[in-house]
N, C-alpha and C. Protein backbone atom coordinates (compact mmCIF):
# COMPACT_ATOMS: atom_id res chain seq x y z
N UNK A 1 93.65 153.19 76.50
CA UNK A 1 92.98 153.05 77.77
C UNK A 1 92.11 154.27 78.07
N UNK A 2 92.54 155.48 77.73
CA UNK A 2 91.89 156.51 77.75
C UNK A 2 90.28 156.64 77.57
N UNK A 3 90.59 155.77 75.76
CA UNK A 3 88.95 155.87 75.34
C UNK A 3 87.95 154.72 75.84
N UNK A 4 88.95 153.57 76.73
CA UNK A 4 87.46 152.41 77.33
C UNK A 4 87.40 153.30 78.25
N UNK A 5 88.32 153.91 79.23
CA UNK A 5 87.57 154.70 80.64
C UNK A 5 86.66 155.58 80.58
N UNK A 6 86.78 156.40 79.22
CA UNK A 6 85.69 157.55 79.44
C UNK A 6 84.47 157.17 78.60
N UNK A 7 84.58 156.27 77.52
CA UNK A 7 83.42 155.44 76.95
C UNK A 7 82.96 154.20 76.98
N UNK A 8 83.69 153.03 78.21
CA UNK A 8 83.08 152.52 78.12
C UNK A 8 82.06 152.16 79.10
N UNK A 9 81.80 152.67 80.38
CA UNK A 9 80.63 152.54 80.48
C UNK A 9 79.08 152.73 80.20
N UNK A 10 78.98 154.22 79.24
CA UNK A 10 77.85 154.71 78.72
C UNK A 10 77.83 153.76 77.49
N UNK A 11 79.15 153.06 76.73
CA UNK A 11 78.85 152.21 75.66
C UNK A 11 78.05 151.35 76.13
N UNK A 12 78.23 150.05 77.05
CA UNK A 12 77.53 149.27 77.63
C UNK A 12 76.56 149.32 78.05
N UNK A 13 76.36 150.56 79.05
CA UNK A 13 74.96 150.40 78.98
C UNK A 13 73.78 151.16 77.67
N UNK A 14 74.13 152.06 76.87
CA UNK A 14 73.15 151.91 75.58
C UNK A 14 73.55 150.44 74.76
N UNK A 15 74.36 149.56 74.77
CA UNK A 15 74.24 148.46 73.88
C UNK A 15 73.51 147.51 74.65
N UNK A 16 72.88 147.84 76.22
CA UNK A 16 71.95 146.48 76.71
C UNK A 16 70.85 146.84 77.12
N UNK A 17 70.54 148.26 76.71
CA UNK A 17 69.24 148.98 76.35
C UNK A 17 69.10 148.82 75.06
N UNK A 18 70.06 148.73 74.20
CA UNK A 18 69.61 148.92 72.44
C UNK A 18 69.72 150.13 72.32
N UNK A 19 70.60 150.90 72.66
CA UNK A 19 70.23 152.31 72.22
C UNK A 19 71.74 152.65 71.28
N UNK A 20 71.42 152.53 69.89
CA UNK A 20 72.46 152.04 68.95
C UNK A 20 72.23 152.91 67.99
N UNK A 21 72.68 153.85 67.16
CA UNK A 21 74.60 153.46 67.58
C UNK A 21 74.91 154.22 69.41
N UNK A 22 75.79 153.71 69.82
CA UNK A 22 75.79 154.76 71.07
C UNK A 22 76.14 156.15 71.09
N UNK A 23 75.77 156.16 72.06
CA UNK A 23 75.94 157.74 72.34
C UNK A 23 77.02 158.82 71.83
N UNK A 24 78.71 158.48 72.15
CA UNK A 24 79.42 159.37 71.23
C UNK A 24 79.90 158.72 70.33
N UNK A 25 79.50 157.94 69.12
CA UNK A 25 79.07 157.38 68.16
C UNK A 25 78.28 158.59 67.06
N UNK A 26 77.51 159.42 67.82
CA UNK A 26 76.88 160.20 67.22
C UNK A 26 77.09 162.15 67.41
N UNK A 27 78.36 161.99 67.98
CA UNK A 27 79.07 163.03 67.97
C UNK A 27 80.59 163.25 68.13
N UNK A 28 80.96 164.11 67.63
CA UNK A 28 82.93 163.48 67.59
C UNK A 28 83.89 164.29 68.84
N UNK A 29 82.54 165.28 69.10
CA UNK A 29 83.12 166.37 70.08
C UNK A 29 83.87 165.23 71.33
N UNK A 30 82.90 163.84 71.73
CA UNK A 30 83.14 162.73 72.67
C UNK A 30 84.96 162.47 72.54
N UNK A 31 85.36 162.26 71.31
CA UNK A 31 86.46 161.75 70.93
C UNK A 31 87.83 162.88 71.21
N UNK A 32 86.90 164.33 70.65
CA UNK A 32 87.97 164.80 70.35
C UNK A 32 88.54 165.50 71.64
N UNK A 33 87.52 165.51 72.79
CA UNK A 33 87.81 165.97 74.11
C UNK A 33 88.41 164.81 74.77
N UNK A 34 88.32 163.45 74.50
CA UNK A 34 89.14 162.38 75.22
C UNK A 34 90.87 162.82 75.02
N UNK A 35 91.32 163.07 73.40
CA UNK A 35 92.13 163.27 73.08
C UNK A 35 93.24 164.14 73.28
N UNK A 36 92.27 165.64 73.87
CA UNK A 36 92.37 166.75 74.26
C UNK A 36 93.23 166.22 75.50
N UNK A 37 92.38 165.41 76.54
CA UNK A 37 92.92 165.08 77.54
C UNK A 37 93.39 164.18 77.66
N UNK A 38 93.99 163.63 76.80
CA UNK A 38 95.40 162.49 76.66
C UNK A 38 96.66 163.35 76.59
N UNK A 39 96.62 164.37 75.57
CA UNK A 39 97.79 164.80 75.01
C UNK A 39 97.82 165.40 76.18
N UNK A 40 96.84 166.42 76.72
CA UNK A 40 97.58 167.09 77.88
C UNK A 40 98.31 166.10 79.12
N UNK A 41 97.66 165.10 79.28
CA UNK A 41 98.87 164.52 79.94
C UNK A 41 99.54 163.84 80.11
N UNK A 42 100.07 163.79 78.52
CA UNK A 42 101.04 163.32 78.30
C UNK A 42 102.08 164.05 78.40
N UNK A 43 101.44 165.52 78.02
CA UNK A 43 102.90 166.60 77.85
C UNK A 43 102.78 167.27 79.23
N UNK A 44 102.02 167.53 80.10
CA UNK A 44 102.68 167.54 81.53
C UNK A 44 102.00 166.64 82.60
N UNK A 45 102.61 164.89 82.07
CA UNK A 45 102.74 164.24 82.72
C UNK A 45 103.09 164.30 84.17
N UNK A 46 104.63 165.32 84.47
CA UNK A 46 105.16 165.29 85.67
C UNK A 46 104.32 166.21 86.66
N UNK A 47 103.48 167.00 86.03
CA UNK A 47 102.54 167.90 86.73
C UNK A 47 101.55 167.08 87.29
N UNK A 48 100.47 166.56 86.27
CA UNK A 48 99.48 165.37 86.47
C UNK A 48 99.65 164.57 87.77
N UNK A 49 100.90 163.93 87.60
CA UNK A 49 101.03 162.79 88.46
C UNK A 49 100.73 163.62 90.06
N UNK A 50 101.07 165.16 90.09
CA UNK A 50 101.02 165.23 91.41
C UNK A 50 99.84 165.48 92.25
N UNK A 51 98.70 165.53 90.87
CA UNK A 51 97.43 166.36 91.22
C UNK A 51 96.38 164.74 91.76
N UNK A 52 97.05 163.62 92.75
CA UNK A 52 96.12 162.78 93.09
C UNK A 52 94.92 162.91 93.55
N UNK A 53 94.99 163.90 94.70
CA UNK A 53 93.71 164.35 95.19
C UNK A 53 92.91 164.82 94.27
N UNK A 54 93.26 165.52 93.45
CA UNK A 54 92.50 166.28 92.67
C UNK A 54 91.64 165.58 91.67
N UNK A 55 92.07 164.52 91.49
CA UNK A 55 91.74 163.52 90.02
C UNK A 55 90.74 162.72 91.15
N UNK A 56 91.05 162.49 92.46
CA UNK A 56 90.46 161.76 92.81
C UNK A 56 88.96 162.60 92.90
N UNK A 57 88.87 163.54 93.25
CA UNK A 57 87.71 164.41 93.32
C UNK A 57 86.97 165.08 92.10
N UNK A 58 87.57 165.09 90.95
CA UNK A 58 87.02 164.62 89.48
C UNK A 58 86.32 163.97 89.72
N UNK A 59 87.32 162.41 89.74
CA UNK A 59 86.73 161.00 89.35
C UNK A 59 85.12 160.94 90.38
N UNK A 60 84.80 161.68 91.35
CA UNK A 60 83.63 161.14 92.30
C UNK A 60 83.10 161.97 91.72
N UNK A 61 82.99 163.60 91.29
CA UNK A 61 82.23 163.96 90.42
C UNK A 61 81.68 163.34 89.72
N UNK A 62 82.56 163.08 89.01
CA UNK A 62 82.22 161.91 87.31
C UNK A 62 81.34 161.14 87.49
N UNK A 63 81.21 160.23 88.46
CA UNK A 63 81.08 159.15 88.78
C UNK A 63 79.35 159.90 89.47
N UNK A 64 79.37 160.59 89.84
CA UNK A 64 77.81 161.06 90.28
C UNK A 64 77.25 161.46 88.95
N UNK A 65 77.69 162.83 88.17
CA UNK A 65 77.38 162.95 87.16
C UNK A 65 76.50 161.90 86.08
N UNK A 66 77.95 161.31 85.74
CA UNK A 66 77.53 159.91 85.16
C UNK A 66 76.47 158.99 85.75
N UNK A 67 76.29 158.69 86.82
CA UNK A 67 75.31 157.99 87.53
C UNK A 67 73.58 158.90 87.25
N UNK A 68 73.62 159.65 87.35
CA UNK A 68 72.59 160.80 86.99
C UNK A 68 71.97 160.55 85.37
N UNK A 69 73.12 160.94 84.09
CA UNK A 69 72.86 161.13 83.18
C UNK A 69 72.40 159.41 82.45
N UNK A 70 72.76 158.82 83.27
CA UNK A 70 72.73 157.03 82.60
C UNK A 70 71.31 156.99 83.35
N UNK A 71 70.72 157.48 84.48
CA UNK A 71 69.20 156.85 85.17
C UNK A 71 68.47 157.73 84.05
N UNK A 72 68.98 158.96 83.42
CA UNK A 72 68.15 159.96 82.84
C UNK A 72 67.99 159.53 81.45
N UNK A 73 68.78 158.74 80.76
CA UNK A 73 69.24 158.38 79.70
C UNK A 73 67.89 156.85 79.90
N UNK A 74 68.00 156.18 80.66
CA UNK A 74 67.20 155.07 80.79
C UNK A 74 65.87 155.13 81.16
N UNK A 75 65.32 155.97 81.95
CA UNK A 75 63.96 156.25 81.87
C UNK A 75 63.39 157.12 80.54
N UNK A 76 64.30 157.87 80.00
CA UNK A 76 63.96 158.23 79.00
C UNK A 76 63.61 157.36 77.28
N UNK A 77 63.99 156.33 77.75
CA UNK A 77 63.76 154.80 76.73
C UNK A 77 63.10 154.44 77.33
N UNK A 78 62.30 154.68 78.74
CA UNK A 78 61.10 153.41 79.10
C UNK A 78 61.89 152.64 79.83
N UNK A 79 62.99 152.21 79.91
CA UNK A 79 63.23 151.49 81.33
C UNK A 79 62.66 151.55 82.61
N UNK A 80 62.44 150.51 83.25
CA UNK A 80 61.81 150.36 84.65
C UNK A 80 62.73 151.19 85.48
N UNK A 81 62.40 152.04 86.49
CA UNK A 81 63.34 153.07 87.12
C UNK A 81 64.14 152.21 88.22
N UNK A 82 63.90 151.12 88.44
CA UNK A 82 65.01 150.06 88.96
C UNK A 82 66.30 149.31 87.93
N UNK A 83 65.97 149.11 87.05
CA UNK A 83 66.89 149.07 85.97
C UNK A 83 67.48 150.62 86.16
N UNK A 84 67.05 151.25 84.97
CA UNK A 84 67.33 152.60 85.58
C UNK A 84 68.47 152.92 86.64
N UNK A 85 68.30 152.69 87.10
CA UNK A 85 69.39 153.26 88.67
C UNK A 85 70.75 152.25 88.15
N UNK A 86 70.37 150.66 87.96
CA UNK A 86 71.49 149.89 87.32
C UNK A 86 72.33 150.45 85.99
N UNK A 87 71.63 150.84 85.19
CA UNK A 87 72.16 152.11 83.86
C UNK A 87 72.93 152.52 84.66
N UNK A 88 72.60 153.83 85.16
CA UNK A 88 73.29 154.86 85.75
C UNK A 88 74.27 153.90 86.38
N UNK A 89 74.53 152.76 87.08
CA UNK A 89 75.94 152.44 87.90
C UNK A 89 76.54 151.92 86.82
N UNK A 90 76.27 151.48 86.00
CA UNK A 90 76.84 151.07 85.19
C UNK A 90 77.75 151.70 84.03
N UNK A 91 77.22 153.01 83.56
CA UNK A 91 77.26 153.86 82.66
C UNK A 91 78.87 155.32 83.89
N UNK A 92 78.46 154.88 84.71
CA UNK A 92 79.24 155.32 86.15
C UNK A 92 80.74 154.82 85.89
N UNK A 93 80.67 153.36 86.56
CA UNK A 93 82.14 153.01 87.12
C UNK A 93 82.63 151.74 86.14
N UNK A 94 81.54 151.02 84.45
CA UNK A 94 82.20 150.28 84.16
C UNK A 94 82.95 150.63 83.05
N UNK A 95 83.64 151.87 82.35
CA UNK A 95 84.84 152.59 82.19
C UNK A 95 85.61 151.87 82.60
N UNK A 96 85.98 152.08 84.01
CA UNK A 96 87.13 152.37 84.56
C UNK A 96 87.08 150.86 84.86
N UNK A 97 86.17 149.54 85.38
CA UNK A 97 86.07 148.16 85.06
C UNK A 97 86.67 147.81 84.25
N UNK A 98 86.31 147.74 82.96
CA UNK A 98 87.06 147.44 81.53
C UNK A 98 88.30 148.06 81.45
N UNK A 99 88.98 149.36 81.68
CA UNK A 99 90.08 149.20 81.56
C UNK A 99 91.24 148.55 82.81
N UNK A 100 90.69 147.79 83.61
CA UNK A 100 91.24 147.37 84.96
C UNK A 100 91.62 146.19 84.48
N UNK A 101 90.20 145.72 83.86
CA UNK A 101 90.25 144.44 83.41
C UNK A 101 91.41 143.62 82.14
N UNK A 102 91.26 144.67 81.42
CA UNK A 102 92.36 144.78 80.09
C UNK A 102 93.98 145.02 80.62
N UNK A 103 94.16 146.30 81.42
CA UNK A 103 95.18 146.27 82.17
C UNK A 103 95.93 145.20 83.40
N UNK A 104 94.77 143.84 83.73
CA UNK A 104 94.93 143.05 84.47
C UNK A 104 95.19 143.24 86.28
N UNK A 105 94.26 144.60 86.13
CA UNK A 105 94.26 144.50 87.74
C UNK A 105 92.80 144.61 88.16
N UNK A 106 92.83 144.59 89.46
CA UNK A 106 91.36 144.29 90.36
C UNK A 106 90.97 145.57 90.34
N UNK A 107 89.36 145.54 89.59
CA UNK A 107 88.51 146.45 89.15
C UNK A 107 88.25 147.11 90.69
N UNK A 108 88.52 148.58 90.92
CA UNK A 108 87.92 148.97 92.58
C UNK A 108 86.81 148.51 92.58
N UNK A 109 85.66 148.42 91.93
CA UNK A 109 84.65 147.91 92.63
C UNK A 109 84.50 146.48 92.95
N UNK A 110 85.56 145.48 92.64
CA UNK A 110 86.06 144.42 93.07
C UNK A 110 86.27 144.20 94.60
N UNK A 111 87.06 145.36 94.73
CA UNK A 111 87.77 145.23 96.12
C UNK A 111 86.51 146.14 97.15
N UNK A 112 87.31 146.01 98.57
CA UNK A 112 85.81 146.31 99.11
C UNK A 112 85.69 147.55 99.15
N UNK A 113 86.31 148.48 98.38
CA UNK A 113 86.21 150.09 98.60
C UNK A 113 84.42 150.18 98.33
N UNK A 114 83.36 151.43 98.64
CA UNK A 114 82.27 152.00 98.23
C UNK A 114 82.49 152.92 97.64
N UNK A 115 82.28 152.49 95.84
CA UNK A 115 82.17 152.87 94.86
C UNK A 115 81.15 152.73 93.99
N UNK A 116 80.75 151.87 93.32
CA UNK A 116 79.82 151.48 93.03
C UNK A 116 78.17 151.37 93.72
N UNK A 117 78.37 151.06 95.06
CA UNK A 117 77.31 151.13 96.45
C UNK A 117 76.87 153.08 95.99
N UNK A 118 78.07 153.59 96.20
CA UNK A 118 77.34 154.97 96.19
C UNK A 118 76.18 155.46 94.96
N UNK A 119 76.97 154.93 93.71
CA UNK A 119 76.12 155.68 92.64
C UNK A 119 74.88 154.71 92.66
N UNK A 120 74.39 153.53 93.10
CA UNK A 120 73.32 152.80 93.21
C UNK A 120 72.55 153.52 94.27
N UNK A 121 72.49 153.88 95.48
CA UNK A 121 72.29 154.82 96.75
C UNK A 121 71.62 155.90 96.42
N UNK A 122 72.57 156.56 95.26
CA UNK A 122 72.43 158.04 95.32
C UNK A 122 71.36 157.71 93.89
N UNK A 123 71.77 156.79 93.04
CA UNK A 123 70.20 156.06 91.93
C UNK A 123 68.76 156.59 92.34
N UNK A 124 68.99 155.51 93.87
CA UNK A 124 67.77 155.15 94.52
C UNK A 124 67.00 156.52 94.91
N UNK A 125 67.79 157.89 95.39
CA UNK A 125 67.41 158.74 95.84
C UNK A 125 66.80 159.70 94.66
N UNK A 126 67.57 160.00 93.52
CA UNK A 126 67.24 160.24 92.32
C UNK A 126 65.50 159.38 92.03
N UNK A 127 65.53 158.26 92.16
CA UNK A 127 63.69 157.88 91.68
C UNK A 127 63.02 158.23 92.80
N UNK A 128 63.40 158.34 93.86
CA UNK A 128 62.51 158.97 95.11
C UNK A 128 61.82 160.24 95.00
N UNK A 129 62.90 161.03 94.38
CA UNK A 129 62.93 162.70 94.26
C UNK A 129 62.08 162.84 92.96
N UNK A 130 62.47 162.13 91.78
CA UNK A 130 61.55 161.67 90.81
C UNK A 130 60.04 161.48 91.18
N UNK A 131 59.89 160.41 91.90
CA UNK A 131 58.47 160.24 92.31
C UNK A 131 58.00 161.23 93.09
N UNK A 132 58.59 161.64 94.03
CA UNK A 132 57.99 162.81 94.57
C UNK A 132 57.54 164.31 94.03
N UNK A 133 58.16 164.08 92.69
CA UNK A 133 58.02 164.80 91.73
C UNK A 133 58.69 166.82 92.57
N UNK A 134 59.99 166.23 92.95
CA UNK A 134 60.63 167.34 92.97
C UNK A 134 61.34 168.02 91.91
N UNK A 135 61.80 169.39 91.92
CA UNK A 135 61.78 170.03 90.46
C UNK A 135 63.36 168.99 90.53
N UNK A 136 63.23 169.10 88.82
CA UNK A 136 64.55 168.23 88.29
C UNK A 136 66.08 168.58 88.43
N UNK A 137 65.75 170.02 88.33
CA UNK A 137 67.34 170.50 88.62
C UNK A 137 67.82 170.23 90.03
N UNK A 138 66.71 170.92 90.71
CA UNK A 138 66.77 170.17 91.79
C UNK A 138 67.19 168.47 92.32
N UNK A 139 66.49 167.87 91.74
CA UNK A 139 67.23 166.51 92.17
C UNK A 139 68.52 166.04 90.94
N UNK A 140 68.27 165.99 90.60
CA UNK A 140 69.81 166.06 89.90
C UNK A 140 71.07 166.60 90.75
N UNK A 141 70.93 168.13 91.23
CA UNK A 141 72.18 168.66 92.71
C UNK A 141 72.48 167.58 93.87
N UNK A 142 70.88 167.14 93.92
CA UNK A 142 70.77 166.60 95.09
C UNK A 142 71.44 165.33 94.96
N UNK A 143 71.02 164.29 94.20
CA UNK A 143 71.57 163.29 93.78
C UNK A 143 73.36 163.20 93.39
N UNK A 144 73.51 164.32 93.12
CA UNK A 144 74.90 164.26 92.71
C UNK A 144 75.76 164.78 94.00
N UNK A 145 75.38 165.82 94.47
CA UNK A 145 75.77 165.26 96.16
C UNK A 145 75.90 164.81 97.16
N UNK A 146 75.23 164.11 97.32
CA UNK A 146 74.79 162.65 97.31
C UNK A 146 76.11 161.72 97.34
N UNK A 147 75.68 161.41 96.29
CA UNK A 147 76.92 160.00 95.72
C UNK A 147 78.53 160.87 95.64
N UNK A 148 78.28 162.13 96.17
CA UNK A 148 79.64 163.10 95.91
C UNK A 148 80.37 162.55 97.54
N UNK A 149 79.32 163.18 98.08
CA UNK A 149 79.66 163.11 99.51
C UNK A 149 79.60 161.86 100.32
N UNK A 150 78.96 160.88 99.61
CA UNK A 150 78.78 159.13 100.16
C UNK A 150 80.11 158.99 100.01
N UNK A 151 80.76 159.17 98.42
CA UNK A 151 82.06 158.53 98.20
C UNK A 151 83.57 159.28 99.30
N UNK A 152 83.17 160.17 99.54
CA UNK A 152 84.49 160.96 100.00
C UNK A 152 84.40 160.83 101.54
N UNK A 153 82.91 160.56 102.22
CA UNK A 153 83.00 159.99 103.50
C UNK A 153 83.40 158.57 103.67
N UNK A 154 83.39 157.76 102.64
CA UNK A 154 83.69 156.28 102.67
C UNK A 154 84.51 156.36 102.36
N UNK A 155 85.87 157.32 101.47
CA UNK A 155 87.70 157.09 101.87
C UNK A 155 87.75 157.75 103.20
N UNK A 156 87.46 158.69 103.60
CA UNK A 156 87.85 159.48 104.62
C UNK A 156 87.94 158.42 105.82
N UNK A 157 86.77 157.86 106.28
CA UNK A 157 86.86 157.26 107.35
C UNK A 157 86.66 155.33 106.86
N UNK A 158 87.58 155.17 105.78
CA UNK A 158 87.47 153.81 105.39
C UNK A 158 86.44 153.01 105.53
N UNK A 159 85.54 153.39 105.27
CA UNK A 159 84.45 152.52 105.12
C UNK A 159 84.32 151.83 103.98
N UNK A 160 83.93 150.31 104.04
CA UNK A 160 84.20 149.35 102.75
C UNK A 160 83.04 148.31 102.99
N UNK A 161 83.23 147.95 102.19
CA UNK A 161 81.89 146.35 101.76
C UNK A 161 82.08 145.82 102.92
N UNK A 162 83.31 145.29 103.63
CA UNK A 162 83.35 144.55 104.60
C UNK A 162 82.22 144.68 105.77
N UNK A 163 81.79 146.38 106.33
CA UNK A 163 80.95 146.60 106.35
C UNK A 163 79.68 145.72 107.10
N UNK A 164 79.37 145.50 105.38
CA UNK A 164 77.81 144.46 104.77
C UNK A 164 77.88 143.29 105.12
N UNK A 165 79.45 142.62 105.77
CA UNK A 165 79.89 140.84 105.44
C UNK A 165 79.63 140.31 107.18
């Protein structure tokens, strides 16, 4: 489960761009740092389990990060920067999809949490900043705080899809 969460969303989206072989496909460092962080917690499992918050604030990192490097990854093949932004959500939260799915429970972005909404949001702001042709490092921070701070105001004060309905 380890290796669909942390590869499979960047797999998916270079296999519906064509961008083959994928990405850590072509380096092993991908594998051998998944591994790294299996064993560690496996062997202090009882530690791990207590650090929820903490993983949870990873995981929205990640999840911006990732959203960033998948729009950067897709305009850089020529994708339309609306696709583009879809990469990046995709390359984001469908990891952790596929192993929900395999494990047989409801993918969060199933349910009405804003997860997925954010890294599309914070996409959109990324081609804005793009077009406006602000410096890159620059939007890249920006973008990733962004979808940092979308996600942690939408547990904080429960905000969900329901929302939108």
């Amino acid at each position: 489960m380890a290796f669909i969460t942390a590869l499979g969303g960047g797999t998916l989206r270079d296999v519906l761009m064509g961008s083959t072989p994928v990405g850590w496909m072509n380096d092993l460092r991908y594998l051998i740092m998944i591994v790294v962080g299996l064993l560690i917690s496996i062997l202090f499992r009882k530690y791990v389990q207590k650090l929820r918050n903490t993983f949870f604030l990873f995981d929205t990192i990640g999840i911006a990060v990732f959203t960033v490097l998948g729009i950067q990854k897709a305009l850089a093949l020529g994708i339309h920067p609306v696709i583009a932004v879809m990469m990046g959500m995709i390359s984001a939260v469908f990891g952790g999809v596929t192993r929900d799915v395999i494990c047989n429970e409801i993918p969060l972005i199933f349910r009405k949490e804003i997860y997925a909404l954010a890294c599309l949001f914070g996409g959109f702001i990324f081609i804005l900043l793009r077009y406006l042709e602000v410096d890159t490092t620059v939007n890249i921070l920006v973008t990733i705080a962004i979808i940092f701070v979308l996600r942690l105001l939408a547990v904080r004060y429960k905000w969900n899809l329901s929302l939108f309905s």
